[in-house]
PDB file of N, CA and C in Angstrom:
ATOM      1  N   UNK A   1     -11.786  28.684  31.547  1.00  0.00           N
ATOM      2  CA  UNK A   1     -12.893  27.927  31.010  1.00  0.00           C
ATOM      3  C   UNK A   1     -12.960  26.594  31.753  1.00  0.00           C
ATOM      4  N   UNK A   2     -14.287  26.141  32.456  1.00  0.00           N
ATOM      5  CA  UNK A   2     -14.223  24.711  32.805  1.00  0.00           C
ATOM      6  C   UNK A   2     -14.867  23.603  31.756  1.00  0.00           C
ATOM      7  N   UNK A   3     -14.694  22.767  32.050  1.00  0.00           N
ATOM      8  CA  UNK A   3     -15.773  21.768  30.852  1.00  0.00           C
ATOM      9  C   UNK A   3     -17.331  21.546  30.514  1.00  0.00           C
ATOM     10  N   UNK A   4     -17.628  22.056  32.127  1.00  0.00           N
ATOM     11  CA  UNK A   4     -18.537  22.660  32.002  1.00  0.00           C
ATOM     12  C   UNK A   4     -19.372  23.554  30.797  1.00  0.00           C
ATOM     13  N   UNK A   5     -18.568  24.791  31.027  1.00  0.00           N
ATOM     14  CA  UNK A   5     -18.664  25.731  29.973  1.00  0.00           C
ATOM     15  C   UNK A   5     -18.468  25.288  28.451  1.00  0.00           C
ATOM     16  N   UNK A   6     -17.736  24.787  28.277  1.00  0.00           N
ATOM     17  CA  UNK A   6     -17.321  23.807  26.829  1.00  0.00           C
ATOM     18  C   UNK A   6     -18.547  22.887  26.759  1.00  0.00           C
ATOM     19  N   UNK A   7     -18.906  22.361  27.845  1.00  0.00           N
ATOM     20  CA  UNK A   7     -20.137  21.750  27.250  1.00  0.00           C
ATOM     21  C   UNK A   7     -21.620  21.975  27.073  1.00  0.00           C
ATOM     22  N   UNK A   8     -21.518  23.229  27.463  1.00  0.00           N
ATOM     23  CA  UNK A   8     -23.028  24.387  27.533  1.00  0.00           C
ATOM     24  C   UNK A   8     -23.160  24.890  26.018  1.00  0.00           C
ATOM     25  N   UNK A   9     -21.066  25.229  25.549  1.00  0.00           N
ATOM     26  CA  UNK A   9     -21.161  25.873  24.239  1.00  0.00           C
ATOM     27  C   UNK A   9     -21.621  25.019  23.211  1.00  0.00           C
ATOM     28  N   UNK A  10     -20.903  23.663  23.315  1.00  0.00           N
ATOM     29  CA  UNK A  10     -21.226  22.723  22.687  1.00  0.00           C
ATOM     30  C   UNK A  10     -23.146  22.405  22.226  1.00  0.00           C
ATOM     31  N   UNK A  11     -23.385  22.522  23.439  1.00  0.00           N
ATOM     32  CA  UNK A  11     -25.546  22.447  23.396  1.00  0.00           C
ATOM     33  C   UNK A  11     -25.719  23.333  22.612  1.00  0.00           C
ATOM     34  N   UNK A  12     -25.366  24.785  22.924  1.00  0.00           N
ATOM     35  CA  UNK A  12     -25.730  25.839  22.010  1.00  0.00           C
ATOM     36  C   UNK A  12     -25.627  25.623  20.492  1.00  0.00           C
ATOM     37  N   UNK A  13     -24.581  25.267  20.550  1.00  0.00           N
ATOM     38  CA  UNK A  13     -24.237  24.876  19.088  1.00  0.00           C
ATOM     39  C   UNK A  13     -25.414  23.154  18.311  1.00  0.00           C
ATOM     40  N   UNK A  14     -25.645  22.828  19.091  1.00  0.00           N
ATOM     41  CA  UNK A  14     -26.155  20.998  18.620  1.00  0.00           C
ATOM     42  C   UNK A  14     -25.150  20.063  18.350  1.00  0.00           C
ATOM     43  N   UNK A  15     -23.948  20.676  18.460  1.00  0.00           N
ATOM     44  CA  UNK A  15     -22.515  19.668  18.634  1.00  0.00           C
ATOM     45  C   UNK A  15     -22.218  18.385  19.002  1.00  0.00           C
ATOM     46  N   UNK A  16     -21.729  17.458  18.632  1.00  0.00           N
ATOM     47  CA  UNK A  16     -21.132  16.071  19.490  1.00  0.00           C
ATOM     48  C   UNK A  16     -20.134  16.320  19.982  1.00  0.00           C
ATOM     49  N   UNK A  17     -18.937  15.247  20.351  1.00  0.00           N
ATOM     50  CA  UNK A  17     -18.233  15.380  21.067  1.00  0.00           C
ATOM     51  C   UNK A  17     -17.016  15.678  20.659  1.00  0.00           C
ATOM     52  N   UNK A  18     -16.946  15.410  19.036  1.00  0.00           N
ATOM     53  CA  UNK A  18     -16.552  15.404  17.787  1.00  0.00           C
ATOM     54  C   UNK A  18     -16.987  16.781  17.053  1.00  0.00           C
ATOM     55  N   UNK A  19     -16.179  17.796  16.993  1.00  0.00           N
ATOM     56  CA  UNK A  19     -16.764  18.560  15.313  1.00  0.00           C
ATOM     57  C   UNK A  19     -14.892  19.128  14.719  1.00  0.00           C
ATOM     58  N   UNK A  20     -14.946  19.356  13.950  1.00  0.00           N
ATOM     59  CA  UNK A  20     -14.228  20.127  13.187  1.00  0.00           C
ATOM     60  C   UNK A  20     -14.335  21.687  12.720  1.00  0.00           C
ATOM     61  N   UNK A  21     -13.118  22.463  13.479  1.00  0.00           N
ATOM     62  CA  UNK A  21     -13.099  24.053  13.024  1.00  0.00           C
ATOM     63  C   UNK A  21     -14.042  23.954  12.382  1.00  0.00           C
ATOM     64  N   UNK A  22     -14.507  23.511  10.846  1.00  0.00           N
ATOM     65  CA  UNK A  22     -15.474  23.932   9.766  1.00  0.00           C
ATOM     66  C   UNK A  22     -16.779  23.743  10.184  1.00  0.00           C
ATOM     67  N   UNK A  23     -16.746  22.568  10.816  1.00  0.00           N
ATOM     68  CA  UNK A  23     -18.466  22.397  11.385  1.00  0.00           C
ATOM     69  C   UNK A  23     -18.228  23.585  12.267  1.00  0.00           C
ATOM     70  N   UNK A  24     -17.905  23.776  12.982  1.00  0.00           N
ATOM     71  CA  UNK A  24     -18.407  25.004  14.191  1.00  0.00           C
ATOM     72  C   UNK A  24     -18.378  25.991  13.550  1.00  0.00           C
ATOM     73  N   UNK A  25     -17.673  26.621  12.403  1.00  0.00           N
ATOM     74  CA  UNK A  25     -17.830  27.776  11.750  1.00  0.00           C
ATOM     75  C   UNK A  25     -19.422  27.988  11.025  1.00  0.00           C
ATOM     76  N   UNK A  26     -19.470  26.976  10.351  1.00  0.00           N
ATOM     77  CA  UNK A  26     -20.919  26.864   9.558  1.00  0.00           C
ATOM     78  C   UNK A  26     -21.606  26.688  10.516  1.00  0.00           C
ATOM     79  N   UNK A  27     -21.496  26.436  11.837  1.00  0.00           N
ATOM     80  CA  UNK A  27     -22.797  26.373  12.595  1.00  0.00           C
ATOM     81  C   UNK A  27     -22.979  27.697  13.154  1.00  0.00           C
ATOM     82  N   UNK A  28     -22.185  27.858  13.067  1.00  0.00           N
ATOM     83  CA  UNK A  28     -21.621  29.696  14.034  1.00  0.00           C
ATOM     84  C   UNK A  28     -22.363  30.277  12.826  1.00  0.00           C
ATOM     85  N   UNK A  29     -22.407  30.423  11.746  1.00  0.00           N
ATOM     86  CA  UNK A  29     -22.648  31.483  10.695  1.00  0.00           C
ATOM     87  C   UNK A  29     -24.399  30.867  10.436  1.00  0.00           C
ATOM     88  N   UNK A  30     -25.088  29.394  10.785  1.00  0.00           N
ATOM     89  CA  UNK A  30     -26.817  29.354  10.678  1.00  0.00           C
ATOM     90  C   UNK A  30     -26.978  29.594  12.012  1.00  0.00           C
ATOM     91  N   UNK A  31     -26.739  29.444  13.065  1.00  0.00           N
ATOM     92  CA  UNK A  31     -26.919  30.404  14.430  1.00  0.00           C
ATOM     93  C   UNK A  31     -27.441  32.014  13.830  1.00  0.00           C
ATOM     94  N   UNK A  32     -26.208  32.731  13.270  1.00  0.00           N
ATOM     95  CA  UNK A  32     -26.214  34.006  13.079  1.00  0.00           C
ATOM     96  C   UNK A  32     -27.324  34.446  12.554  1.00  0.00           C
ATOM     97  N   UNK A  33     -27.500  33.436  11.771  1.00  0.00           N
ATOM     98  CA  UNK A  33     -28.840  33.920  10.382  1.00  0.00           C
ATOM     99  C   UNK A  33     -29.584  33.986  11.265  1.00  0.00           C
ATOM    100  N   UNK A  34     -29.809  32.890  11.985  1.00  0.00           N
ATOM    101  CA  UNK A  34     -31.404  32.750  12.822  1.00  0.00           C
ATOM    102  C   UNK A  34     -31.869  33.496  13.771  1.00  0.00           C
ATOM    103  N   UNK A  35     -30.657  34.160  14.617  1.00  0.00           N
ATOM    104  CA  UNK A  35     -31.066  35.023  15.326  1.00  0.00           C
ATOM    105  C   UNK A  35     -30.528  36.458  15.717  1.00  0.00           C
ATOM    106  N   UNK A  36     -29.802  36.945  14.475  1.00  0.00           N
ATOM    107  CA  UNK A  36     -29.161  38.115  14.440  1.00  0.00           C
ATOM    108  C   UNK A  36     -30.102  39.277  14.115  1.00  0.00           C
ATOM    109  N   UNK A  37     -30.468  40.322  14.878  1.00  0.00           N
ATOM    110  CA  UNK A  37     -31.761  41.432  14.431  1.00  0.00           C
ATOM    111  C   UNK A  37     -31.932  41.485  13.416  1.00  0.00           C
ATOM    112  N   UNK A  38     -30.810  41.976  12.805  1.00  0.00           N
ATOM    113  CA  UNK A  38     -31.077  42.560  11.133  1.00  0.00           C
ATOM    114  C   UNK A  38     -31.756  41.316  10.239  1.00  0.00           C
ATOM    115  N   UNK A  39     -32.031  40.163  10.496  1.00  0.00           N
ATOM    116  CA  UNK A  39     -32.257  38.893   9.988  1.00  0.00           C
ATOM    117  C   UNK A  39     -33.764  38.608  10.336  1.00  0.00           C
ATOM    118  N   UNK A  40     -34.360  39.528  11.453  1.00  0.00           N
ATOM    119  CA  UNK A  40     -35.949  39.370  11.850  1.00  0.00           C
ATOM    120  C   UNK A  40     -36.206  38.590  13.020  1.00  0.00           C
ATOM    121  N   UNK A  41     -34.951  39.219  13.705  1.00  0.00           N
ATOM    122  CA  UNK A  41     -35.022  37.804  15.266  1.00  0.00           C
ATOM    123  C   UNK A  41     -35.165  39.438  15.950  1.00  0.00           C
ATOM    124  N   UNK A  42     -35.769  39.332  16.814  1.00  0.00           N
ATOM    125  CA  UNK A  42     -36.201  40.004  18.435  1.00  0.00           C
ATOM    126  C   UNK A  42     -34.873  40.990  18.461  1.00  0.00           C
ATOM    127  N   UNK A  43     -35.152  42.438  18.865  1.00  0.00           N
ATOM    128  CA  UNK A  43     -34.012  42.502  18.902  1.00  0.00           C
ATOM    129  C   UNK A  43     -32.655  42.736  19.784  1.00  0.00           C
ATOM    130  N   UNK A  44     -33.757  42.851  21.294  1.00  0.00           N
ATOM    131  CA  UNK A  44     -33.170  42.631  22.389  1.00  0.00           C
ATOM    132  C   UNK A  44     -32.645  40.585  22.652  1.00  0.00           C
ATOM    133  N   UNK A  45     -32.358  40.270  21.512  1.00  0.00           N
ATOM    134  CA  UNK A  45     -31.869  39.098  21.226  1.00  0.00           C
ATOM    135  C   UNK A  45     -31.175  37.998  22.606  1.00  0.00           C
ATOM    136  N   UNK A  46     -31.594  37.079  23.749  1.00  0.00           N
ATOM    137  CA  UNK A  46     -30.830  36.723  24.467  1.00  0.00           C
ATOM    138  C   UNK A  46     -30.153  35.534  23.787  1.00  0.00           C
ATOM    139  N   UNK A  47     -30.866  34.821  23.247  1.00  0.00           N
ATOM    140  CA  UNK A  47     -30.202  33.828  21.657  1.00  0.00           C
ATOM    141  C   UNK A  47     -28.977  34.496  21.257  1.00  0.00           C
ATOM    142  N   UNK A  48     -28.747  35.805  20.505  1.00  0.00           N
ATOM    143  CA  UNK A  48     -27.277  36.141  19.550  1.00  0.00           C
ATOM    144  C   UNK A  48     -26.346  36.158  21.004  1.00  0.00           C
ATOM    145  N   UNK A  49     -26.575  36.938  21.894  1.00  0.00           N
ATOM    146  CA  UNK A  49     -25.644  36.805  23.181  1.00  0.00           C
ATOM    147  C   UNK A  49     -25.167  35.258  23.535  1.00  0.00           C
ATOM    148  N   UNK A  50     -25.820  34.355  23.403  1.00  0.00           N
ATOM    149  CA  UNK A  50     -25.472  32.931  23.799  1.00  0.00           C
ATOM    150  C   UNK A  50     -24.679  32.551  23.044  1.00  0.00           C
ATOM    151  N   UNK A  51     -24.963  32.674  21.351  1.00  0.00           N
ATOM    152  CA  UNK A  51     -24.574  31.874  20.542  1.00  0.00           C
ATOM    153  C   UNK A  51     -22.720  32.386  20.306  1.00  0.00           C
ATOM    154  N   UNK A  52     -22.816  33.622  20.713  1.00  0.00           N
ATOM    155  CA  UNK A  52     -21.614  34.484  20.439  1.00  0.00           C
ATOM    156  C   UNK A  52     -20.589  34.298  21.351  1.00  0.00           C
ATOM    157  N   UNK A  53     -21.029  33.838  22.597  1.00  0.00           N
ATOM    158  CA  UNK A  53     -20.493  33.186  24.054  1.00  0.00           C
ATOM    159  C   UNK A  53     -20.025  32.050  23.797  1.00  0.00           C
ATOM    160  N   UNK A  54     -21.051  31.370  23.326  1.00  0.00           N
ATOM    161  CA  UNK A  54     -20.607  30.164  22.927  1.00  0.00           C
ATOM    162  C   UNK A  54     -19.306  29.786  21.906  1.00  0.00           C
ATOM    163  N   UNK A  55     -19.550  30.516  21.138  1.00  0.00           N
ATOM    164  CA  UNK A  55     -18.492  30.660  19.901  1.00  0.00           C
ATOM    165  C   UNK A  55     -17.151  30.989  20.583  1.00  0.00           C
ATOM    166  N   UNK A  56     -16.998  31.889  21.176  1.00  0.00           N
ATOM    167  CA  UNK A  56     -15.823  32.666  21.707  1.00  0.00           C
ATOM    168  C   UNK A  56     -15.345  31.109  22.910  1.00  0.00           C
ATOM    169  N   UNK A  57     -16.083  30.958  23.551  1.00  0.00           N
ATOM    170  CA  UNK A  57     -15.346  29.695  24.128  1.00  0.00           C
ATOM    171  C   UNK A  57     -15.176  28.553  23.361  1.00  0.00           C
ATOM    172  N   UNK A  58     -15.831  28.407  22.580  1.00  0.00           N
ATOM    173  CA  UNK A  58     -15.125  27.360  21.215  1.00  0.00           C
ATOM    174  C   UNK A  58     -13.580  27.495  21.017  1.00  0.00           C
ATOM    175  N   UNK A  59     -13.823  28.852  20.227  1.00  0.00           N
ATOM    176  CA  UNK A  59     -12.838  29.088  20.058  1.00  0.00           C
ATOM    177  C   UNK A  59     -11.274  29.780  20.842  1.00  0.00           C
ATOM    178  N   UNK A  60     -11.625  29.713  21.763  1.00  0.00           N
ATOM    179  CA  UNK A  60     -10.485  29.486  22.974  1.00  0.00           C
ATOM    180  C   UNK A  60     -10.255  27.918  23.108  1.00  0.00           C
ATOM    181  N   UNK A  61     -10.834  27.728  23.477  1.00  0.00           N
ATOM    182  CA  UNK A  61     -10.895  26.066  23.676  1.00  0.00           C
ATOM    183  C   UNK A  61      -9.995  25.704  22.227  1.00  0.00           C
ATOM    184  N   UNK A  62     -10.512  25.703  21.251  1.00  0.00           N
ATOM    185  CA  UNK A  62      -9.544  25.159  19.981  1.00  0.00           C
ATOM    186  C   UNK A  62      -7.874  26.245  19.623  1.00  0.00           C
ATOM    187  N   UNK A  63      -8.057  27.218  20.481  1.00  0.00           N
ATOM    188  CA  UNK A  63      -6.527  28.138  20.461  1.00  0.00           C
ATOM    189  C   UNK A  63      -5.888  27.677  21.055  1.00  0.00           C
ATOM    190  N   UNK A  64      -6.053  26.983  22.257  1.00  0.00           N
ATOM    191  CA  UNK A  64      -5.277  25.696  23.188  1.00  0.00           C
ATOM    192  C   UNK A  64      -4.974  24.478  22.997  1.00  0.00           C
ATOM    193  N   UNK A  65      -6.255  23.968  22.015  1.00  0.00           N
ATOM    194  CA  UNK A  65      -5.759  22.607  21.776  1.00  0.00           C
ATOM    195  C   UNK A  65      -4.317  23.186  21.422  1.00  0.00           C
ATOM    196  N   UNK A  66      -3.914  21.344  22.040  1.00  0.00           N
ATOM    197  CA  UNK A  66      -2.858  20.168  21.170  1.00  0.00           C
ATOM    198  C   UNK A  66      -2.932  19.478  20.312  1.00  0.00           C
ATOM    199  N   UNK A  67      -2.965  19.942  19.144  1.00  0.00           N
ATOM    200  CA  UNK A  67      -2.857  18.304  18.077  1.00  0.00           C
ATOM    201  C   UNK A  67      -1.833  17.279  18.114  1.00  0.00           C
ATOM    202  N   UNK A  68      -2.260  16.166  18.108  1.00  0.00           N
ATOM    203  CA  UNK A  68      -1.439  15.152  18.108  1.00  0.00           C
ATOM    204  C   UNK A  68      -0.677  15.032  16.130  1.00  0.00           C
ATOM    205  N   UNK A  69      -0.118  14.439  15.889  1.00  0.00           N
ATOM    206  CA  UNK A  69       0.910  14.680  14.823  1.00  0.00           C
ATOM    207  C   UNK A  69       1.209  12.951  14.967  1.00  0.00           C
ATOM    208  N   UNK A  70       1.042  12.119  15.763  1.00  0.00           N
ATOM    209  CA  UNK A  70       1.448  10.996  15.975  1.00  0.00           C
ATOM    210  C   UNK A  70       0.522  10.041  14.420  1.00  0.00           C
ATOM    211  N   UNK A  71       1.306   8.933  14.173  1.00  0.00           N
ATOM    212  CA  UNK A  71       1.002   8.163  13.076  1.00  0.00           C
ATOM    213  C   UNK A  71      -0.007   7.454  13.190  1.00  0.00           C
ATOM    214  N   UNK A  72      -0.709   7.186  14.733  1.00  0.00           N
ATOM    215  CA  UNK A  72      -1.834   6.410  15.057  1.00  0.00           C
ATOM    216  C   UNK A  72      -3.165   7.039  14.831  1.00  0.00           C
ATOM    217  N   UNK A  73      -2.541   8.193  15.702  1.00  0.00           N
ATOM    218  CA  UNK A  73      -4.060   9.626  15.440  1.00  0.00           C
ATOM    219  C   UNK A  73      -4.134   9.828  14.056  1.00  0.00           C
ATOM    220  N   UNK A  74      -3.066  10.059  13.407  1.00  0.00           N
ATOM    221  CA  UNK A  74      -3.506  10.232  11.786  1.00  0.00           C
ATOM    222  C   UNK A  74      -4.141   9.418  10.655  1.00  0.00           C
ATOM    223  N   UNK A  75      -3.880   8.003  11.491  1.00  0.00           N
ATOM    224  CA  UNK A  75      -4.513   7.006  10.697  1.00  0.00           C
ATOM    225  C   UNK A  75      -6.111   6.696  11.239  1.00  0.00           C
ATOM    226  N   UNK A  76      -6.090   7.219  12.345  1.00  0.00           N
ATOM    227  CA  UNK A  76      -7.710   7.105  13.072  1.00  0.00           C
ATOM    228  C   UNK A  76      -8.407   8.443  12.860  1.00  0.00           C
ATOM    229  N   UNK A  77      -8.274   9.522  12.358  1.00  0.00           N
ATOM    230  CA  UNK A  77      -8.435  10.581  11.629  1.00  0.00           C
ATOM    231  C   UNK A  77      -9.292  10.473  10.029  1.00  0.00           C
ATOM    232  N   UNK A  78      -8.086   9.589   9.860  1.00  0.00           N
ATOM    233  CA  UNK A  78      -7.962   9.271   8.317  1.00  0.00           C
ATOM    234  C   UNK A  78      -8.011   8.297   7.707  1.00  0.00           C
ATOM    235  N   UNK A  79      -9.404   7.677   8.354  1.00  0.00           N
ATOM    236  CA  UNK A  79      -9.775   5.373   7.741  1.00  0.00           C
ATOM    237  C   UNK A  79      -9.134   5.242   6.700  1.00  0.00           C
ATOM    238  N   UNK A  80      -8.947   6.063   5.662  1.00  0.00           N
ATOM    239  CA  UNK A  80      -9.552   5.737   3.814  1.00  0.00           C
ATOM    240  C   UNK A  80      -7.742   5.251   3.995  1.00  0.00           C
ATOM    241  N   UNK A  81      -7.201   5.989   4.031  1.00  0.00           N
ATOM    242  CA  UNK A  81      -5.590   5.896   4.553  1.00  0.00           C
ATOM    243  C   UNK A  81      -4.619   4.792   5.112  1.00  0.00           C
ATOM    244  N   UNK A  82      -5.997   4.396   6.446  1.00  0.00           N
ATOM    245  CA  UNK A  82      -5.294   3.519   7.087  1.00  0.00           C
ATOM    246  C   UNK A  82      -5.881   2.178   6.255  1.00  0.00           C
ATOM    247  N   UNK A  83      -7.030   2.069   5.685  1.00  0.00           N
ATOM    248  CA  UNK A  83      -6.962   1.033   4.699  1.00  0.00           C
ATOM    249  C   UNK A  83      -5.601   0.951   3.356  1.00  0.00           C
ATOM    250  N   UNK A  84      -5.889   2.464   2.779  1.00  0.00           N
ATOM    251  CA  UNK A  84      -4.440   1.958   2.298  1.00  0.00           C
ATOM    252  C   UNK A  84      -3.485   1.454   1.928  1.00  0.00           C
ATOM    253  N   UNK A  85      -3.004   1.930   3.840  1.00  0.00           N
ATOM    254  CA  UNK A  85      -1.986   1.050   3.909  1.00  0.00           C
ATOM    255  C   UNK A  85      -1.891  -0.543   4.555  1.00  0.00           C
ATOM    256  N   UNK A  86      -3.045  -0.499   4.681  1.00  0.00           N
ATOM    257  CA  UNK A  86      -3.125  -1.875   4.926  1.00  0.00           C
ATOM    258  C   UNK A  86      -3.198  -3.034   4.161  1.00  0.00           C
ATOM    259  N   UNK A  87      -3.538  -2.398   2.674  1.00  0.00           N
ATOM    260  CA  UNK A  87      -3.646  -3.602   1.550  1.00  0.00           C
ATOM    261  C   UNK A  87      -3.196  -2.860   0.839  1.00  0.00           C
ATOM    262  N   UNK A  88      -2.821  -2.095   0.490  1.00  0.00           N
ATOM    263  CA  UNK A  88      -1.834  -1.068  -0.875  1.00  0.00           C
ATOM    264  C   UNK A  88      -1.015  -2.673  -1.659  1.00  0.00           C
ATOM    265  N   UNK A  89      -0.541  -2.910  -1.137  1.00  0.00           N
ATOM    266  CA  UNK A  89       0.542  -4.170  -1.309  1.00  0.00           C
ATOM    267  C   UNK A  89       0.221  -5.255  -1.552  1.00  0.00           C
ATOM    268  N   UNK A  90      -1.117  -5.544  -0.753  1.00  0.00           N
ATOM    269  CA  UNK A  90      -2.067  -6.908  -0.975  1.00  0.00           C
ATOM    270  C   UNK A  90      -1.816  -6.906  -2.324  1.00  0.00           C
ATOM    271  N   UNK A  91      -1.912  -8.068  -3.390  1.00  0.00           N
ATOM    272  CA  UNK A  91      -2.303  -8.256  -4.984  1.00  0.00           C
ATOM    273  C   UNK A  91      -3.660  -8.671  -5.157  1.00  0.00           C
ATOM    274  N   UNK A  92      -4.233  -9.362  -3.680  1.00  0.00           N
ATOM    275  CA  UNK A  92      -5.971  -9.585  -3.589  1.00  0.00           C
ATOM    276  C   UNK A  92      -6.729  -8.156  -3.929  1.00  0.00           C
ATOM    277  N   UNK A  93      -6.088  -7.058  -3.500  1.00  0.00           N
ATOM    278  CA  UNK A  93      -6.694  -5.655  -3.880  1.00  0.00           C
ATOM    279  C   UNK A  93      -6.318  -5.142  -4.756  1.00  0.00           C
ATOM    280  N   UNK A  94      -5.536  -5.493  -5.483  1.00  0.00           N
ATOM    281  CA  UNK A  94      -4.933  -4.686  -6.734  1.00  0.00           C
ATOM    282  C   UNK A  94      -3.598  -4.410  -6.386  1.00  0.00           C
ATOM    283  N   UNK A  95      -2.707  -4.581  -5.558  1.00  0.00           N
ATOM    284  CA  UNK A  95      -1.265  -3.846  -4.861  1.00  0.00           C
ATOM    285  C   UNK A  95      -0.273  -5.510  -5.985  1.00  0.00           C
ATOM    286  N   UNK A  96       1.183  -4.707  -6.135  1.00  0.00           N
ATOM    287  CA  UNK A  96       1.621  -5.176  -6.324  1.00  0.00           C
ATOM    288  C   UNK A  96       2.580  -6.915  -6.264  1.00  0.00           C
ATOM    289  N   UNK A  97       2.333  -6.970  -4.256  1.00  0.00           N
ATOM    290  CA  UNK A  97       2.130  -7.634  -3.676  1.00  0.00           C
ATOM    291  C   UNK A  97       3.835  -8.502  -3.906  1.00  0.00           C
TER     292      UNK A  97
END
């Protein structure tokens, strides 16, 4: 796969640069609706062929990732968190302090 390709799948999809397994699943499954025969799309379909291409290099692409596990990525992941811990303790916010 080049990045290229990752970023063709990405168009197909209406993707940023940013999504999550779940967004690409739910987008993968209103793709389907819209242009799967049995659904009233054409049925020599070049749309379901794309979208299904697309998907499959998604999901290669995310069988390779690396997740990071590091405490920085998890807190930039996870704002609500890294506020937190950033005033948990404060007594200006309610923390024991």
């Amino acid at each position: 796969m080049t990045y290229k390709e990752l970023q063709l799948a990405l168009a197909v999809f209406g993707l940023e640069e940013r999504a999550s397994l779940r967004e690409i699943k739910n987008r993968h499954r209103e793709l389907v609706k819209r242009h799967h025969p049995d659904l009233g799309a054409p049925a020599d379909s070049d749309e379901m062929r794309k979208v299904n291409a697309a998907y499959r290099v998604l999901l290669d692409y995310l069988a390779d990732y690396r997740f990071s596990f590091a405490e920085e990525e998890f807190y930039e992941q996870n704002p609500d968190e890294q506020l937190r811990r950033q005033f948990f303790d404060d007594p200006l916010w309610g923390g024991k302090g």
